[in-house]
C-alpha atoms as a PDB file:
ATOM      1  CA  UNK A   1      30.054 183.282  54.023  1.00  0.00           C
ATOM      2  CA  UNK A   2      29.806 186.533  56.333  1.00  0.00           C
ATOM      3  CA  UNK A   3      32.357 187.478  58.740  1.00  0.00           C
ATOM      4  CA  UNK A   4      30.654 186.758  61.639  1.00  0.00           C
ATOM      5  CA  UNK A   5      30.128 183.227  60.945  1.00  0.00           C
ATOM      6  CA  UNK A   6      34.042 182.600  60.123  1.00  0.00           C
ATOM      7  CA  UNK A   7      34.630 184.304  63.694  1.00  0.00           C
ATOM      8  CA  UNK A   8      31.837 181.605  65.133  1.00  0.00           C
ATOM      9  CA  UNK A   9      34.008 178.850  63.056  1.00  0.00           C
ATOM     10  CA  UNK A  10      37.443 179.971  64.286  1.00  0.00           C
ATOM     11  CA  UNK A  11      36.227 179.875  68.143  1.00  0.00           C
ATOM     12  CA  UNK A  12      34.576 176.528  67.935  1.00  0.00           C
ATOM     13  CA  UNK A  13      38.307 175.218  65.997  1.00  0.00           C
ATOM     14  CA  UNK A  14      40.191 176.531  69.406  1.00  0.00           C
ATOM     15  CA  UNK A  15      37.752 175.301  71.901  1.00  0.00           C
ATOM     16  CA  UNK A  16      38.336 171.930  70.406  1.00  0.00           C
ATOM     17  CA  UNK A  17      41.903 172.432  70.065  1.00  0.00           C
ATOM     18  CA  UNK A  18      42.054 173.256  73.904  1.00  0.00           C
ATOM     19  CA  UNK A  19      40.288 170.499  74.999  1.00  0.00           C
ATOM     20  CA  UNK A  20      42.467 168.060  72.821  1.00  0.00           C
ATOM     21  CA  UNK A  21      45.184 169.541  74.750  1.00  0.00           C
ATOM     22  CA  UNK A  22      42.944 169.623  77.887  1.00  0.00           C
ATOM     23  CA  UNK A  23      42.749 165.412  77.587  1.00  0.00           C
ATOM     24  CA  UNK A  24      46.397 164.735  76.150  1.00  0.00           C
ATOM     25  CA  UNK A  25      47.539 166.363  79.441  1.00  0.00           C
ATOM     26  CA  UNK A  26      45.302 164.367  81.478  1.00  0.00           C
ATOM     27  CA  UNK A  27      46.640 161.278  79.616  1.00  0.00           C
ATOM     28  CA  UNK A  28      50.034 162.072  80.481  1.00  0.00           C
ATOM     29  CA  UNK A  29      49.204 162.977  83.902  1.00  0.00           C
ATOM     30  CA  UNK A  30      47.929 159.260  84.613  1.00  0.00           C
ATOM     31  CA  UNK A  31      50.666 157.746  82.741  1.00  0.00           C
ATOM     32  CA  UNK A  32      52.964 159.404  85.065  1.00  0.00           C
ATOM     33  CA  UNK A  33      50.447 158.335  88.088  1.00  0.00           C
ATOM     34  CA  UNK A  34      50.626 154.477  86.659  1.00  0.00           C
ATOM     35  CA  UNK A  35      54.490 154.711  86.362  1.00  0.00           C
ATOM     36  CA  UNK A  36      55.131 156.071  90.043  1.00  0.00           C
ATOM     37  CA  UNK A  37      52.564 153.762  91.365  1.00  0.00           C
ATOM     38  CA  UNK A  38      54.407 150.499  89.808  1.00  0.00           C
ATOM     39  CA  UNK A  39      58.352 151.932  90.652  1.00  0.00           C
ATOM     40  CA  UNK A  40      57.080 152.344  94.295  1.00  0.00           C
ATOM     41  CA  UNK A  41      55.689 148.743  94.174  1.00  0.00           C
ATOM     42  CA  UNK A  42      59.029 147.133  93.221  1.00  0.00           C
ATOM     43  CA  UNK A  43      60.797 149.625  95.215  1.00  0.00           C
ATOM     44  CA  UNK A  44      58.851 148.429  98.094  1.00  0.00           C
ATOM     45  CA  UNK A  45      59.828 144.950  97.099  1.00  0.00           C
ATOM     46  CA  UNK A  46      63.262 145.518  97.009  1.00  0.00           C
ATOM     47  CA  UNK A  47      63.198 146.630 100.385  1.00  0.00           C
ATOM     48  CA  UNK A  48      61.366 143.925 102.046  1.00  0.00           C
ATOM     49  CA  UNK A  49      63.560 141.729  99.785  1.00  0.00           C
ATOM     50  CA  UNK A  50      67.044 143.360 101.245  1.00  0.00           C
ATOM     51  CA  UNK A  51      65.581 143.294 104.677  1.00  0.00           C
ATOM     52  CA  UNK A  52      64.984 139.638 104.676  1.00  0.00           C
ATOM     53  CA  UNK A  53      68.346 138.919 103.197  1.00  0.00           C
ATOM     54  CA  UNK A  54      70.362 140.811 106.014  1.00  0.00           C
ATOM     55  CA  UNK A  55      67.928 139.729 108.724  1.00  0.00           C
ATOM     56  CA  UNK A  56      69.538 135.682 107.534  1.00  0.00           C
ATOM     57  CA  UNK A  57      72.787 136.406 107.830  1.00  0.00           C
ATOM     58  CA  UNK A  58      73.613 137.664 104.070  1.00  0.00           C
ATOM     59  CA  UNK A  59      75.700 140.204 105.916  1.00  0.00           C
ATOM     60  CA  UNK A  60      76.978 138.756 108.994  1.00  0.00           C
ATOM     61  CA  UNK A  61      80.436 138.142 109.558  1.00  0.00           C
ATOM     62  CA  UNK A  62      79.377 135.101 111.069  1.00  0.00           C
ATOM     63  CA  UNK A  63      79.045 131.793 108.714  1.00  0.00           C
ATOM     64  CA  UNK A  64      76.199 131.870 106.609  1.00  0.00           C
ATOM     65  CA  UNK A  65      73.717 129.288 107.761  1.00  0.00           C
ATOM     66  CA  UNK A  66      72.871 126.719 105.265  1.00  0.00           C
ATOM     67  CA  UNK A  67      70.446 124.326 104.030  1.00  0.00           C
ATOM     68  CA  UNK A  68      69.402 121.275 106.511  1.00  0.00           C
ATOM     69  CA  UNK A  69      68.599 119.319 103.699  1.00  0.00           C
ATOM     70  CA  UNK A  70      70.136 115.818 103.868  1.00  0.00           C
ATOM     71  CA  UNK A  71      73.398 115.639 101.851  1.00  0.00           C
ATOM     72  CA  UNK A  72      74.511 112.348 100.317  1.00  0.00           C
ATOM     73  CA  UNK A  73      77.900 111.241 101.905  1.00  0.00           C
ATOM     74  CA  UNK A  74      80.344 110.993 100.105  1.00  0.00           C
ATOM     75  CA  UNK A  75      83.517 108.467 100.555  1.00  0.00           C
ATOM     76  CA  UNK A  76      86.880 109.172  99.174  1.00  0.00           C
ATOM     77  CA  UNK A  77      88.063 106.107  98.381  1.00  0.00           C
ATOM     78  CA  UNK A  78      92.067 105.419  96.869  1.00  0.00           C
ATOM     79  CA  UNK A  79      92.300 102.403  94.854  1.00  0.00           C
ATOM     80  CA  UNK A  80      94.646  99.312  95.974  1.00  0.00           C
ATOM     81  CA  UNK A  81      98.149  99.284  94.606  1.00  0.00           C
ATOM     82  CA  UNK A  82      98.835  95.953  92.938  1.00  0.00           C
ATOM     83  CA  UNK A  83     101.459  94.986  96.016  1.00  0.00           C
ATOM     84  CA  UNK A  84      98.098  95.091  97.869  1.00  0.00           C
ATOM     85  CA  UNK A  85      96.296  93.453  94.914  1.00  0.00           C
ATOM     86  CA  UNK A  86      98.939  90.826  94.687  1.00  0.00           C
ATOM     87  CA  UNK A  87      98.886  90.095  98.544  1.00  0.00           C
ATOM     88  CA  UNK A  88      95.278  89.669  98.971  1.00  0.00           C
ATOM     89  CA  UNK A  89      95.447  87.214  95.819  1.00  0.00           C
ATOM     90  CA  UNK A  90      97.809  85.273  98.029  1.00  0.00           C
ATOM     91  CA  UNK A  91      95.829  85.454 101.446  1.00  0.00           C
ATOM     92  CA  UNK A  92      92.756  84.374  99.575  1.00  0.00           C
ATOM     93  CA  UNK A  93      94.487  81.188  97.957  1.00  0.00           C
ATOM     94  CA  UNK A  94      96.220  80.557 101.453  1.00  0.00           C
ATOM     95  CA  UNK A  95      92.652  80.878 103.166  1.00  0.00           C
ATOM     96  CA  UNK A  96      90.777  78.468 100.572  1.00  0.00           C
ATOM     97  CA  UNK A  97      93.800  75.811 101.474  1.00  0.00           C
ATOM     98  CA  UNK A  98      93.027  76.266 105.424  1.00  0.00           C
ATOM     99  CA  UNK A  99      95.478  78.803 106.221  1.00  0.00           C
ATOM    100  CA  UNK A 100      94.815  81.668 108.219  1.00  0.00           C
ATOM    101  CA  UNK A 101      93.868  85.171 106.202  1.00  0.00           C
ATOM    102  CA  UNK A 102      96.858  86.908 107.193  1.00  0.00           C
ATOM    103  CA  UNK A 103     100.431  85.693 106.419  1.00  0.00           C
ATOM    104  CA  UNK A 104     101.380  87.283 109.963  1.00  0.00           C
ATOM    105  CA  UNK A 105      99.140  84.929 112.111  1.00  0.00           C
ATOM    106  CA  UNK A 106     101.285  82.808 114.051  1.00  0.00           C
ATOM    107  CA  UNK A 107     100.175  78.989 113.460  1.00  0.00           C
ATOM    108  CA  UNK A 108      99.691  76.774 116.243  1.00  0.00           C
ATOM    109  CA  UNK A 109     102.958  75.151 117.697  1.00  0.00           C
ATOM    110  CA  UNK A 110     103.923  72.306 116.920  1.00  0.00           C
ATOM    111  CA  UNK A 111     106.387  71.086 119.526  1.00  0.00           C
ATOM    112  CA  UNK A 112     108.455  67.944 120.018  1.00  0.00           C
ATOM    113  CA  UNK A 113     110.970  66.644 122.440  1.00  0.00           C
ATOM    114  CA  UNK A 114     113.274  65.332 120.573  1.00  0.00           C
ATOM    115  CA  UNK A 115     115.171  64.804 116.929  1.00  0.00           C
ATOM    116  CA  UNK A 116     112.542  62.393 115.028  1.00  0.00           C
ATOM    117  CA  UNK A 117     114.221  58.746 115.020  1.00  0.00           C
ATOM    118  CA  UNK A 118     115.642  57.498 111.725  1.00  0.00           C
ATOM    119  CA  UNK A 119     112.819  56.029 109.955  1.00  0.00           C
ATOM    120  CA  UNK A 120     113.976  57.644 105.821  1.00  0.00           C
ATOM    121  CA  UNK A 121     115.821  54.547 103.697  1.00  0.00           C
ATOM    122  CA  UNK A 122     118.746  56.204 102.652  1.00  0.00           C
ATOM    123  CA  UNK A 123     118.912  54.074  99.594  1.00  0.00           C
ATOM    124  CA  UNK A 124     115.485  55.753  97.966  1.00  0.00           C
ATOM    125  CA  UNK A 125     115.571  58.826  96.011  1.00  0.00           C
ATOM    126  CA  UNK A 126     113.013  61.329  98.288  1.00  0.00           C
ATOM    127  CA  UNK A 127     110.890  64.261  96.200  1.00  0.00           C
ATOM    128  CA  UNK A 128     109.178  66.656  98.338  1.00  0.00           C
ATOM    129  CA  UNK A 129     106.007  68.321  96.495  1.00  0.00           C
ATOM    130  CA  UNK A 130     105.794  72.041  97.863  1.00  0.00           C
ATOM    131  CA  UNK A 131     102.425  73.651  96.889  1.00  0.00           C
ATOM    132  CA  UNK A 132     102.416  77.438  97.452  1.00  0.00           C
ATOM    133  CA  UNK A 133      99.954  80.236  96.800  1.00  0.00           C
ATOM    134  CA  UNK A 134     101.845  80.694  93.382  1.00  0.00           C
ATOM    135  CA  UNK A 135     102.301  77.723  92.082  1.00  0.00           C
ATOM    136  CA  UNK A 136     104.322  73.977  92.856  1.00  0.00           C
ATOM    137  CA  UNK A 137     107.553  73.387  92.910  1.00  0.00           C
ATOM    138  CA  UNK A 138     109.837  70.173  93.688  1.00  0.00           C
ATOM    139  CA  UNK A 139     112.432  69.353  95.597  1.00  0.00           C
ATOM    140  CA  UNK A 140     115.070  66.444  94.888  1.00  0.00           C
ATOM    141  CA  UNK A 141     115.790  65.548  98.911  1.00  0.00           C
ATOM    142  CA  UNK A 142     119.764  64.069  99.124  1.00  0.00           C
ATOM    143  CA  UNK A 143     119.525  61.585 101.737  1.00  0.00           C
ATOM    144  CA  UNK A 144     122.899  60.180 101.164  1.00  0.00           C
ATOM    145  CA  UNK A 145     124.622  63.553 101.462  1.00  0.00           C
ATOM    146  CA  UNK A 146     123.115  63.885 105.137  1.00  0.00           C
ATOM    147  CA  UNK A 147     120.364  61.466 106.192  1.00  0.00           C
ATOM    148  CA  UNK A 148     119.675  63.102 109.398  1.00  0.00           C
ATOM    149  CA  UNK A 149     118.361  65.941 108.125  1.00  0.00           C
ATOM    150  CA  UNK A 150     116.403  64.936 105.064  1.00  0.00           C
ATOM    151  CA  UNK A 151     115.016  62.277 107.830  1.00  0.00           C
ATOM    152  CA  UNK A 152     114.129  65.744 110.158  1.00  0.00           C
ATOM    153  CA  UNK A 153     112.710  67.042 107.112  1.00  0.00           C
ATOM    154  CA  UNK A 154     110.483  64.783 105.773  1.00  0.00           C
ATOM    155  CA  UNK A 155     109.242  63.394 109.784  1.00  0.00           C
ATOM    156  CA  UNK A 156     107.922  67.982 110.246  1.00  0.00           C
ATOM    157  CA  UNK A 157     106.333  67.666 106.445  1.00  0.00           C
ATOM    158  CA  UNK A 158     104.801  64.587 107.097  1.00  0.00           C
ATOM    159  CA  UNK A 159     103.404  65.798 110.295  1.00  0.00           C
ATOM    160  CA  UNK A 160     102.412  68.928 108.128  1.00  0.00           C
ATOM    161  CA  UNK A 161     104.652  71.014 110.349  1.00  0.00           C
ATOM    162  CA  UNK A 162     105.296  73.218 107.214  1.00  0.00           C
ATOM    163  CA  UNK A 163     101.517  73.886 106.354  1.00  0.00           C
ATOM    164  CA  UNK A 164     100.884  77.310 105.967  1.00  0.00           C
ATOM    165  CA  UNK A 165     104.417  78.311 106.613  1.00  0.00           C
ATOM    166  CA  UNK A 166     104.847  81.784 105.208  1.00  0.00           C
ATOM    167  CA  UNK A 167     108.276  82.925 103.026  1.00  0.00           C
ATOM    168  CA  UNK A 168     109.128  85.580 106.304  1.00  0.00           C
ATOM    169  CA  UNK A 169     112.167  86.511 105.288  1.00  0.00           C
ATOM    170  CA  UNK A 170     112.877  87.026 101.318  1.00  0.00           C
ATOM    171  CA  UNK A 171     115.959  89.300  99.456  1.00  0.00           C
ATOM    172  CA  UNK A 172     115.494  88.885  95.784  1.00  0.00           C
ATOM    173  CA  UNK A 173     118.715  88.163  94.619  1.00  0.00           C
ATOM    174  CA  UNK A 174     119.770  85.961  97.753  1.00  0.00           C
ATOM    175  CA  UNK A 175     117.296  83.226  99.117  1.00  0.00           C
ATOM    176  CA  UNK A 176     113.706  82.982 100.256  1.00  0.00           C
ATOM    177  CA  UNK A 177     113.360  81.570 104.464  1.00  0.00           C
ATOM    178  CA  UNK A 178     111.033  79.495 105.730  1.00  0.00           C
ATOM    179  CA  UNK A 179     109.895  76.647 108.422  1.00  0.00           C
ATOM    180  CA  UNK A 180     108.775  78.574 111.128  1.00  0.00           C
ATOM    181  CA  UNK A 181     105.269  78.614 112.863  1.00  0.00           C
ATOM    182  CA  UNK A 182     105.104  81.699 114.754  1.00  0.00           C
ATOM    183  CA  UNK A 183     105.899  83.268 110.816  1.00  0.00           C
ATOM    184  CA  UNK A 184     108.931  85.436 111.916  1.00  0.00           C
ATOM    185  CA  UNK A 185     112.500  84.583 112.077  1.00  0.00           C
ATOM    186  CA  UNK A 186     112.518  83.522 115.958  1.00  0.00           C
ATOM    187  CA  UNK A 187     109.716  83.982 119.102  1.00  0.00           C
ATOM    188  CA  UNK A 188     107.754  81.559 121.102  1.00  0.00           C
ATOM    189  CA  UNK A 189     106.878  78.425 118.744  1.00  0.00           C
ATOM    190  CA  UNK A 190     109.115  79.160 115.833  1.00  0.00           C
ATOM    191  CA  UNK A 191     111.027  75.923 116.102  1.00  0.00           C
ATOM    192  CA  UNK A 192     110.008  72.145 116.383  1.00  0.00           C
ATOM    193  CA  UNK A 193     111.270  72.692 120.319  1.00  0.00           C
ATOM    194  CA  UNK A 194     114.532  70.596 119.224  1.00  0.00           C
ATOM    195  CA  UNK A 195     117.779  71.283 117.748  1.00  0.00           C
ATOM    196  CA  UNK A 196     120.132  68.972 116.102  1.00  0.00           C
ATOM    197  CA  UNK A 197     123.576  68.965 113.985  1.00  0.00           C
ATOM    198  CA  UNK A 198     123.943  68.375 110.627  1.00  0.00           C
ATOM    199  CA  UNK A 199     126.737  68.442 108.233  1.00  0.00           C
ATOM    200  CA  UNK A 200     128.432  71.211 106.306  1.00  0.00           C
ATOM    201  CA  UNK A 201     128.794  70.308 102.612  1.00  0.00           C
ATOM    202  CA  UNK A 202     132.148  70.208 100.922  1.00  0.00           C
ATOM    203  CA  UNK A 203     133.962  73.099 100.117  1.00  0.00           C
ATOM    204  CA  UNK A 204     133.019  74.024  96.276  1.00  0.00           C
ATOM    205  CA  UNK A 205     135.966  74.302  93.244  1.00  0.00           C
ATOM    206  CA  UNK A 206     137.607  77.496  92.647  1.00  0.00           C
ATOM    207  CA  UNK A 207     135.087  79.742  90.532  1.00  0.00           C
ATOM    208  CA  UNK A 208     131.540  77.207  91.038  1.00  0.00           C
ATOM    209  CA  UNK A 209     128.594  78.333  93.454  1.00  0.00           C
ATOM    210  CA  UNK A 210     129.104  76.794  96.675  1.00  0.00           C
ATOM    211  CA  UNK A 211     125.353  76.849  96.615  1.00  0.00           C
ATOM    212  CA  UNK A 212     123.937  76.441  92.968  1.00  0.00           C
ATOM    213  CA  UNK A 213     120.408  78.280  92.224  1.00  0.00           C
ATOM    214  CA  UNK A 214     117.921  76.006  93.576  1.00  0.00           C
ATOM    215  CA  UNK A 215     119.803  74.479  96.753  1.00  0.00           C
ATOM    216  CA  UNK A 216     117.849  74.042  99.981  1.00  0.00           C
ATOM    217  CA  UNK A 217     119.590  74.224 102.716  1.00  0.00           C
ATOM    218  CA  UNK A 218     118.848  74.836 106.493  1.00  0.00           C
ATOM    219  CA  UNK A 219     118.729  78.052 108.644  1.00  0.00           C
ATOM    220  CA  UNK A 220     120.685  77.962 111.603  1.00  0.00           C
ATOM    221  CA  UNK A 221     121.842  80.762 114.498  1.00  0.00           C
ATOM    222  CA  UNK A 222     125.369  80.795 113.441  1.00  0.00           C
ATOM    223  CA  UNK A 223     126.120  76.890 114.617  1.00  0.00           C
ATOM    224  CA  UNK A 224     125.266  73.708 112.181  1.00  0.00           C
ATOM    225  CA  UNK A 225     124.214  72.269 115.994  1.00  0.00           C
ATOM    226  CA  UNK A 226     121.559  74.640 115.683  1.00  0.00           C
ATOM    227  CA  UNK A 227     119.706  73.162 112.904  1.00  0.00           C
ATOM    228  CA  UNK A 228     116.023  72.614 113.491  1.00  0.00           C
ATOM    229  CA  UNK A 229     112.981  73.568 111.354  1.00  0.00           C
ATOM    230  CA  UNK A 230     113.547  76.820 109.290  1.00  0.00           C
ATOM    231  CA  UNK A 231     115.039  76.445 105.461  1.00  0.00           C
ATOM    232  CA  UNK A 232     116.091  78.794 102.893  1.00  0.00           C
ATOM    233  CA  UNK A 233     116.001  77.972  98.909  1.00  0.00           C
ATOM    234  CA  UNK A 234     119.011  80.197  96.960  1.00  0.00           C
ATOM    235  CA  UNK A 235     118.423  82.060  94.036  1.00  0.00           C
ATOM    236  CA  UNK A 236     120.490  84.551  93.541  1.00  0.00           C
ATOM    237  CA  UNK A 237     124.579  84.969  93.260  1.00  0.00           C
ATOM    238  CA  UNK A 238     124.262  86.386  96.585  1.00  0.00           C
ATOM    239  CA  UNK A 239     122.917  82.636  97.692  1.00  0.00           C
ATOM    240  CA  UNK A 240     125.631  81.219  95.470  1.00  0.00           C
ATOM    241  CA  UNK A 241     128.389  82.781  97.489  1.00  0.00           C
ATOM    242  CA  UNK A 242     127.580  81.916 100.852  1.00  0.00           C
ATOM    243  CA  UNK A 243     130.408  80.361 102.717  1.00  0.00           C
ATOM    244  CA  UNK A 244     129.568  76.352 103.643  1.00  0.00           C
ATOM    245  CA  UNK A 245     128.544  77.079 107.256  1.00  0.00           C
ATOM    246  CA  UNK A 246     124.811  75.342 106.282  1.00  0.00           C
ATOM    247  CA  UNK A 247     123.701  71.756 105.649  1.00  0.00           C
ATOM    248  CA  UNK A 248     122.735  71.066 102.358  1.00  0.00           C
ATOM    249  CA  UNK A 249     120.216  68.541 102.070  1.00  0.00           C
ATOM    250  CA  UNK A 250     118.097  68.925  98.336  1.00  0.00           C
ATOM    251  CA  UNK A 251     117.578  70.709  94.975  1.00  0.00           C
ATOM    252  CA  UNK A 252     114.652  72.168  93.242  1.00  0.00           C
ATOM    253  CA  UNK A 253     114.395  70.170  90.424  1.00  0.00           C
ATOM    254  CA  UNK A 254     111.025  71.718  88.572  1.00  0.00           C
ATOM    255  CA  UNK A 255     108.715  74.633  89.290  1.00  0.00           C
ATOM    256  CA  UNK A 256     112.124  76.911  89.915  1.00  0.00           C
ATOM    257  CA  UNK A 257     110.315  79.989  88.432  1.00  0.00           C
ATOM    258  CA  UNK A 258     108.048  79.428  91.285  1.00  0.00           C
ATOM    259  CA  UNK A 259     110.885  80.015  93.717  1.00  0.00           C
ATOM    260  CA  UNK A 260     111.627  83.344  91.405  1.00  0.00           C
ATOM    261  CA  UNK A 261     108.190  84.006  91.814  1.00  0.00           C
ATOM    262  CA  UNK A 262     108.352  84.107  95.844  1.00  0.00           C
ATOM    263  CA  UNK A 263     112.081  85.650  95.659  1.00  0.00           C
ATOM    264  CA  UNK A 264     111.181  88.577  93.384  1.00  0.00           C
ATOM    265  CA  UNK A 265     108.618  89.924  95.777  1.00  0.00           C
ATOM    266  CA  UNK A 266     110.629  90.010  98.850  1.00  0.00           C
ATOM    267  CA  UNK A 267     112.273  93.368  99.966  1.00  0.00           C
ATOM    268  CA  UNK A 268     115.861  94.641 100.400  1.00  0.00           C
ATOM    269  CA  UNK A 269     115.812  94.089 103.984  1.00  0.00           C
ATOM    270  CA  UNK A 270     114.127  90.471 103.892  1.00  0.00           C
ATOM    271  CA  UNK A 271     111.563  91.310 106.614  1.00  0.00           C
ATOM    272  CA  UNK A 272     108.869  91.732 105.525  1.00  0.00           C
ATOM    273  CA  UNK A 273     108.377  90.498 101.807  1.00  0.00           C
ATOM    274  CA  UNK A 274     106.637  93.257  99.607  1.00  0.00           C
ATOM    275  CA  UNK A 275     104.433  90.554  99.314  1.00  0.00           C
ATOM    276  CA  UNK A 276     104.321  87.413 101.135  1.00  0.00           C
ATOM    277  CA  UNK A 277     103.978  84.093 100.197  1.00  0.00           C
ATOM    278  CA  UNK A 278     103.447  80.879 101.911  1.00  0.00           C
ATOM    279  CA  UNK A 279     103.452  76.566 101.832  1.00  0.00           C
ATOM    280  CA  UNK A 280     100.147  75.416 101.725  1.00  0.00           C
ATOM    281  CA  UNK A 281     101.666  71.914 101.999  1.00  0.00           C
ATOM    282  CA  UNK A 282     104.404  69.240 101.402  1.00  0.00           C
ATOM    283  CA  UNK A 283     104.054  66.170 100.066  1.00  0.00           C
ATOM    284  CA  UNK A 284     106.750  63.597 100.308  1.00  0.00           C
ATOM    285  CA  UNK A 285     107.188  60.554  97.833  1.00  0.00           C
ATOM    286  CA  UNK A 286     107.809  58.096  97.805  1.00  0.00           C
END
């Protein structure tokens, strides 16, 4: 091969050479083109995207508005404690049996104008059937140890004076008091609108209860002339104790863990019960 065809060879090899070059660079150059193009795009984006943020608020120092979507409510709710458990088991056996819902509702008066007449044979042995929200009880009446007032007694329960009467004033340990239709310890309607005496029972022997667990007695206002309606049943040595200054008239005979019952939910001070409980009736036999 001559020389001057190997320096026609060699010139044709760079021409190519240059315009490899020539197109890699152009290559390159568009890349470049293609990459600024897209980075201004989401630059652009970001913008618009910061300016619509600040423009609701993002950066306000006032509260950031938010959705007016409807939000289901919500309702904190605290569970009963089982005193309030226990007392609306109570008011919804004293309802079903005619009483009102709450033990606080005073009951209609019941008013007379005098002591009942003497219509009890003292000879008979008296049992009055006391049905309360927890349970029966019943109660041996002593009509020989003072007729007058197991006579008062058994005239208000048959009249269903007692109906519905609620335990108001309770001391575990002591007694649980009842008889009173305006449900507290005195008011308007609390009392048969009568008063009578009754006897005080005998002193008791050194070292025995002057009233034994289970004695029902009558409530007075610090007189035995001031008996009337209102009763307490002892349980507790704080009952025991008492000095005789109340007529003792009967004794629960059955259904005494009844009475514990009523007596263990009453409260230090009496008034109220922690939970109160009430007569839905008494029934007298014979």
């Amino acid at each position: 091969m001559s020389s001057n065809t190997n320096s026609k060879a060699l010139k044709r090899a760079r021409q190519k050479e240059a315009r490899n070059r020539k197109r890699q660079a152009e290559a390159k150059a568009q890349k470049r083109r293609a990459t600024i193009r897209r980075f201004g795009i989401i630059g652009a984006i970001i913008v618009i995207g910061f300016g619509v943020y600040a423009a609701s608020g993002g950066f306000s120092s006032s509260p950031t508005k938010h959705s007016t979507k409807p939000v289901k409510k919500t309702t904190s709710t605290t569970a009963p404690s089982s005193t309030a458990k226990a007392q609306q088991a109570a008011d919804i056996v004293a309802q079903k049996a005619g009483c009102p819902l709450s033990p606080t509702t005073p009951l209609k008066p019941m008013s007379f104008s005098s002591p009942p007449p003497m219509t009890i044979n003292t000879s008979l042995n008296y049992t009055a059937i006391v049905k309360t929200d927890v349970g029966t009880f019943d109660i041996s009446l002593n009509a020989k140890s003072d007729p007058k007032t197991v006579n008062n007694f058994v005239f208000l329960a048959n009249k269903g004076y007692y109906n519905c009467n609620a335990f108001m004033r309770v001391i575990p340990g002591f007694m649980a008091q009842t008889g009173s239709r305006s449900q507290s310890n005195g008011g308007s309607g609390s009392g048969p609108g009568y008063s009578y005496t009754g006897s005080a029972p005998p002193k008791a022997p050194a070292g025995q209860p002057q009233y034994p667990n289970g004695s029902i007695a009558m409530a007075n206002s610090g007189s035995l002339s001031t008996n009337g309606s209102q009763f307490f049943i002892v349980d507790g040595s704080s009952g025991e104790s008492l000095p005789p200054q109340y007529t003792l008239f009967g004794h629960v005979t059955s259904g005494m863990s009844v009475v514990n019952k009523i007596v263990a939910d009453g409260s230090s001070s009496g008034v109220p019960p922690t939970v109160t409980h009430r007569i839905l009736s008494i029934t007298i036999q014979p």
